[in-house]
N, C-alpha and C. Protein backbone atom coordinates (compact mmCIF):
# COMPACT_ATOMS: atom_id res chain seq x y z
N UNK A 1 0.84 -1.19 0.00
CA UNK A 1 0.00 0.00 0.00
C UNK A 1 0.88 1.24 0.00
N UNK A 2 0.36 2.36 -0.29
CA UNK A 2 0.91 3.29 -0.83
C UNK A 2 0.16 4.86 0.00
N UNK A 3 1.06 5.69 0.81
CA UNK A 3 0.39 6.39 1.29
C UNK A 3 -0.26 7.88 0.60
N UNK A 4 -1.29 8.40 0.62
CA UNK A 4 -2.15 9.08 -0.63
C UNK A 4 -2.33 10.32 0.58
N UNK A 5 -2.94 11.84 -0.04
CA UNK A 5 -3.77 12.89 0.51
C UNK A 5 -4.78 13.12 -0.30
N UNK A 6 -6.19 13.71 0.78
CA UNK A 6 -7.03 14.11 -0.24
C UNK A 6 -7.18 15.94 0.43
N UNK A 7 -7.25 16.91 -0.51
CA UNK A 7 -7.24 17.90 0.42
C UNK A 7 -8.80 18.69 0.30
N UNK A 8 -9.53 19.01 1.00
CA UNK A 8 -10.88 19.98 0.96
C UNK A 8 -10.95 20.87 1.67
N UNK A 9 -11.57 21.94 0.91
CA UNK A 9 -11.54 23.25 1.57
C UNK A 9 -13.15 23.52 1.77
N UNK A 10 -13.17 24.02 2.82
CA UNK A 10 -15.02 24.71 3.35
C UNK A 10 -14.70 26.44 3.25
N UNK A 11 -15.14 26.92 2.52
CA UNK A 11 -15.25 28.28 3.05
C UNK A 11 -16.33 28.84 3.96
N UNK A 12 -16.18 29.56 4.66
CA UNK A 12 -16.92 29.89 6.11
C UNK A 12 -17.50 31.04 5.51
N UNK A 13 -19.07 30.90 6.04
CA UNK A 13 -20.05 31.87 5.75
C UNK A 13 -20.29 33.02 6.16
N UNK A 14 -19.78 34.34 6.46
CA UNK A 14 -19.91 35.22 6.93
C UNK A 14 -18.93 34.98 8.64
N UNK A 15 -17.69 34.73 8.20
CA UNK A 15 -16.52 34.42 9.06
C UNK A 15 -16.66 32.92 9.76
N UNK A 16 -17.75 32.32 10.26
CA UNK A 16 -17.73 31.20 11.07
C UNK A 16 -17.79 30.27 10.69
N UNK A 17 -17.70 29.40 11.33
CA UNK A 17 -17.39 28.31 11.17
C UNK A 17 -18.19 26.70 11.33
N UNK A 18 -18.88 26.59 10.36
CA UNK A 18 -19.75 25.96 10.44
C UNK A 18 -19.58 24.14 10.60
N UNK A 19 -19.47 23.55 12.00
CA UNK A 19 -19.14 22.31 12.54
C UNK A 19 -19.74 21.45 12.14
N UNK A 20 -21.37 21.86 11.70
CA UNK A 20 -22.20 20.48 11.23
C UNK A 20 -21.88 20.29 9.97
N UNK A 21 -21.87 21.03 8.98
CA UNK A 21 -21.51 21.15 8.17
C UNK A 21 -20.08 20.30 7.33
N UNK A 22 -18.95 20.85 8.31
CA UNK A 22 -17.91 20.62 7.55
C UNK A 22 -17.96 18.84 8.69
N UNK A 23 -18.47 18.62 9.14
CA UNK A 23 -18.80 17.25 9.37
C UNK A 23 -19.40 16.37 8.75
N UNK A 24 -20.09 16.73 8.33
CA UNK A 24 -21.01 15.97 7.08
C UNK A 24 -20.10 15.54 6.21
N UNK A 25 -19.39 16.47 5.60
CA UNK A 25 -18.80 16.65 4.23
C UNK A 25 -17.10 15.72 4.53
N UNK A 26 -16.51 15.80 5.97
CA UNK A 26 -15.42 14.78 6.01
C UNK A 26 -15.68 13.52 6.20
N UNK A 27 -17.17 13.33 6.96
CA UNK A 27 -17.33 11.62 7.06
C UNK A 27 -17.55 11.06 6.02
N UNK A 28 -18.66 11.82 5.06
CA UNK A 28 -18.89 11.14 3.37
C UNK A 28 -17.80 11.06 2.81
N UNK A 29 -16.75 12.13 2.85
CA UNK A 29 -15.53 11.46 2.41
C UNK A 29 -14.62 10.43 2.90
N UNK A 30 -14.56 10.16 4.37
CA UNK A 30 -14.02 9.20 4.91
C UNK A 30 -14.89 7.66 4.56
N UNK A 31 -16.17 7.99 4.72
CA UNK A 31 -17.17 6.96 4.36
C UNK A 31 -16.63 6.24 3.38
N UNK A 32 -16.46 7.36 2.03
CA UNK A 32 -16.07 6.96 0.30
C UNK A 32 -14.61 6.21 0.63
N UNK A 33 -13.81 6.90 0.75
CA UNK A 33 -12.00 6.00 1.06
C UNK A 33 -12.04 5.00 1.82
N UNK A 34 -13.35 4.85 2.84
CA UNK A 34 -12.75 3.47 3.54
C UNK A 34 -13.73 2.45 2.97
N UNK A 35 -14.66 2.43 2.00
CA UNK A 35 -15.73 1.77 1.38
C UNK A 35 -14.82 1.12 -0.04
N UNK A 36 -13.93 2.36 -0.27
CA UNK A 36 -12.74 1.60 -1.08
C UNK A 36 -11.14 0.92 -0.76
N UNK A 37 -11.51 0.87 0.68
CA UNK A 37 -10.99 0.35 0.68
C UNK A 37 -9.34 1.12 1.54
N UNK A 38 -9.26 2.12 1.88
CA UNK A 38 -8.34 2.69 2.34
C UNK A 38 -8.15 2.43 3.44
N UNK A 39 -7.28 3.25 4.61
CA UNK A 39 -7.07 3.32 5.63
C UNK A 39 -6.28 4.12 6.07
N UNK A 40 -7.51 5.10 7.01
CA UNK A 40 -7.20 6.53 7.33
C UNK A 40 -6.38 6.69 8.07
N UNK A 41 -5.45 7.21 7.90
CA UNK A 41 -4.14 7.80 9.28
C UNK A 41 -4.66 9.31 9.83
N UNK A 42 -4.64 10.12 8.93
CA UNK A 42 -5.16 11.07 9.40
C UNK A 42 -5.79 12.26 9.05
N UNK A 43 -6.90 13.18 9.97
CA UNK A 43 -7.50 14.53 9.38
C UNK A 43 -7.20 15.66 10.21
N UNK A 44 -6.48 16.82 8.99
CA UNK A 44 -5.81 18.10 10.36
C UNK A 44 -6.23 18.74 9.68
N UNK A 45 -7.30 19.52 10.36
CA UNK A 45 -7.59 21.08 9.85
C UNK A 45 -6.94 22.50 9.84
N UNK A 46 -6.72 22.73 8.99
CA UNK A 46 -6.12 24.17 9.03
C UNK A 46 -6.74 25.96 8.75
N UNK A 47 -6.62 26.81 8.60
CA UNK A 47 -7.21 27.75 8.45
C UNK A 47 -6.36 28.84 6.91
N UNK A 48 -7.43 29.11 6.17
CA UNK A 48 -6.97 29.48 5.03
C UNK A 48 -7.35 30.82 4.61
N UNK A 49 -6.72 31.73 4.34
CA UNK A 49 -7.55 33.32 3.96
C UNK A 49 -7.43 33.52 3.23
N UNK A 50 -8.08 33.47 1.92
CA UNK A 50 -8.71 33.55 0.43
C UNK A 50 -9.37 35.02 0.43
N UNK A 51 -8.70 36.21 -0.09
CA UNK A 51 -9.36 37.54 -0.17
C UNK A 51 -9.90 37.64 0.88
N UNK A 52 -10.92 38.31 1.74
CA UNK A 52 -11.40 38.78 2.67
C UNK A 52 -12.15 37.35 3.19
N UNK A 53 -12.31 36.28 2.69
CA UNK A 53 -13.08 35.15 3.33
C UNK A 53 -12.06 34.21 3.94
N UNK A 54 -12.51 33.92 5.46
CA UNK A 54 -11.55 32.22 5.60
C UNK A 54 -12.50 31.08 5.21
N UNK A 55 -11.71 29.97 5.19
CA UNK A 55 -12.12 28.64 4.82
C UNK A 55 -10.90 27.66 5.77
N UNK A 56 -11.88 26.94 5.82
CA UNK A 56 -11.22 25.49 6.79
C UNK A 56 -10.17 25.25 5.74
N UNK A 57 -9.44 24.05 5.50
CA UNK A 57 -8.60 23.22 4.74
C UNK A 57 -8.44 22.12 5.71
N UNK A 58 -9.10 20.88 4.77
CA UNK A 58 -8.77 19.61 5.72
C UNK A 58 -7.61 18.85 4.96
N UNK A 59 -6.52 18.15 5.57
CA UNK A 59 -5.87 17.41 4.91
C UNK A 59 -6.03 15.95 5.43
N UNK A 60 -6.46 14.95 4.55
CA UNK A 60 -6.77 13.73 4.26
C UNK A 60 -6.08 12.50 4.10
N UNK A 61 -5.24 12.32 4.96
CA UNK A 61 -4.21 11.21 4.60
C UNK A 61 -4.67 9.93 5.03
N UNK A 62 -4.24 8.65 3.57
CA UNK A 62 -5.00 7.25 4.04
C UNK A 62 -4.11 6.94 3.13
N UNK A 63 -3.90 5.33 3.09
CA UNK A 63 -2.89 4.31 2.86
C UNK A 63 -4.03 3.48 1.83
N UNK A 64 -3.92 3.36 0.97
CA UNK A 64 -4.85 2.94 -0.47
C UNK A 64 -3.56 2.20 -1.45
N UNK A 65 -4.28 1.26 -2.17
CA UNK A 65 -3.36 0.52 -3.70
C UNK A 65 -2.99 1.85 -4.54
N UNK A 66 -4.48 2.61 -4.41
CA UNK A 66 -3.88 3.64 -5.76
C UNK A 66 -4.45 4.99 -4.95
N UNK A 67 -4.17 6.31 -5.69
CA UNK A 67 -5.33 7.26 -5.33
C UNK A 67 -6.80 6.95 -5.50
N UNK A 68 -7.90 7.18 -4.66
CA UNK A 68 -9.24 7.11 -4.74
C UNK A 68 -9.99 8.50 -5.39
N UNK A 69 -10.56 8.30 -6.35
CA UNK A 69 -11.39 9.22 -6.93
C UNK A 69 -12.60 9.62 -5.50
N UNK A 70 -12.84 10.76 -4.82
CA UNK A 70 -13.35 11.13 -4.16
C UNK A 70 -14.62 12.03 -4.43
């Protein structure tokens, strides 16, 4: 196995930070990589400032045969 990243960004709606949200959106992706078969090491969120808006940035690391189309 071969270790892979997947990276996603949330941009935050009028500065905050929306928890249910960007929860939804990492388990369906964790859901998808481990349904194919991966195995997650790890998810670190970071903070990103894109012109006057922030956005989360999650980084996605899992141990897969190949990259997973997400």
């Amino acid at each position: 196995m071969a270790r892979f990243v997947y990276l996603m960004e949330c941009p935050s709606i009028g500065g905050w930070f929306d928890k249910a949200e960007d929860n939804q959106r990492i388990n369906e992706i964790l859901a998808n990589l481990q349904a194919n078969r991966a195995t997650i090491i790890s998810v670190t969120r970071s903070l990103a400032n894109a012109s006057s808006a922030n956005s989360s940035v999650y980084l996605i690391t899992y141990d897969a045969t190949a990259p997973i189309d997400v």
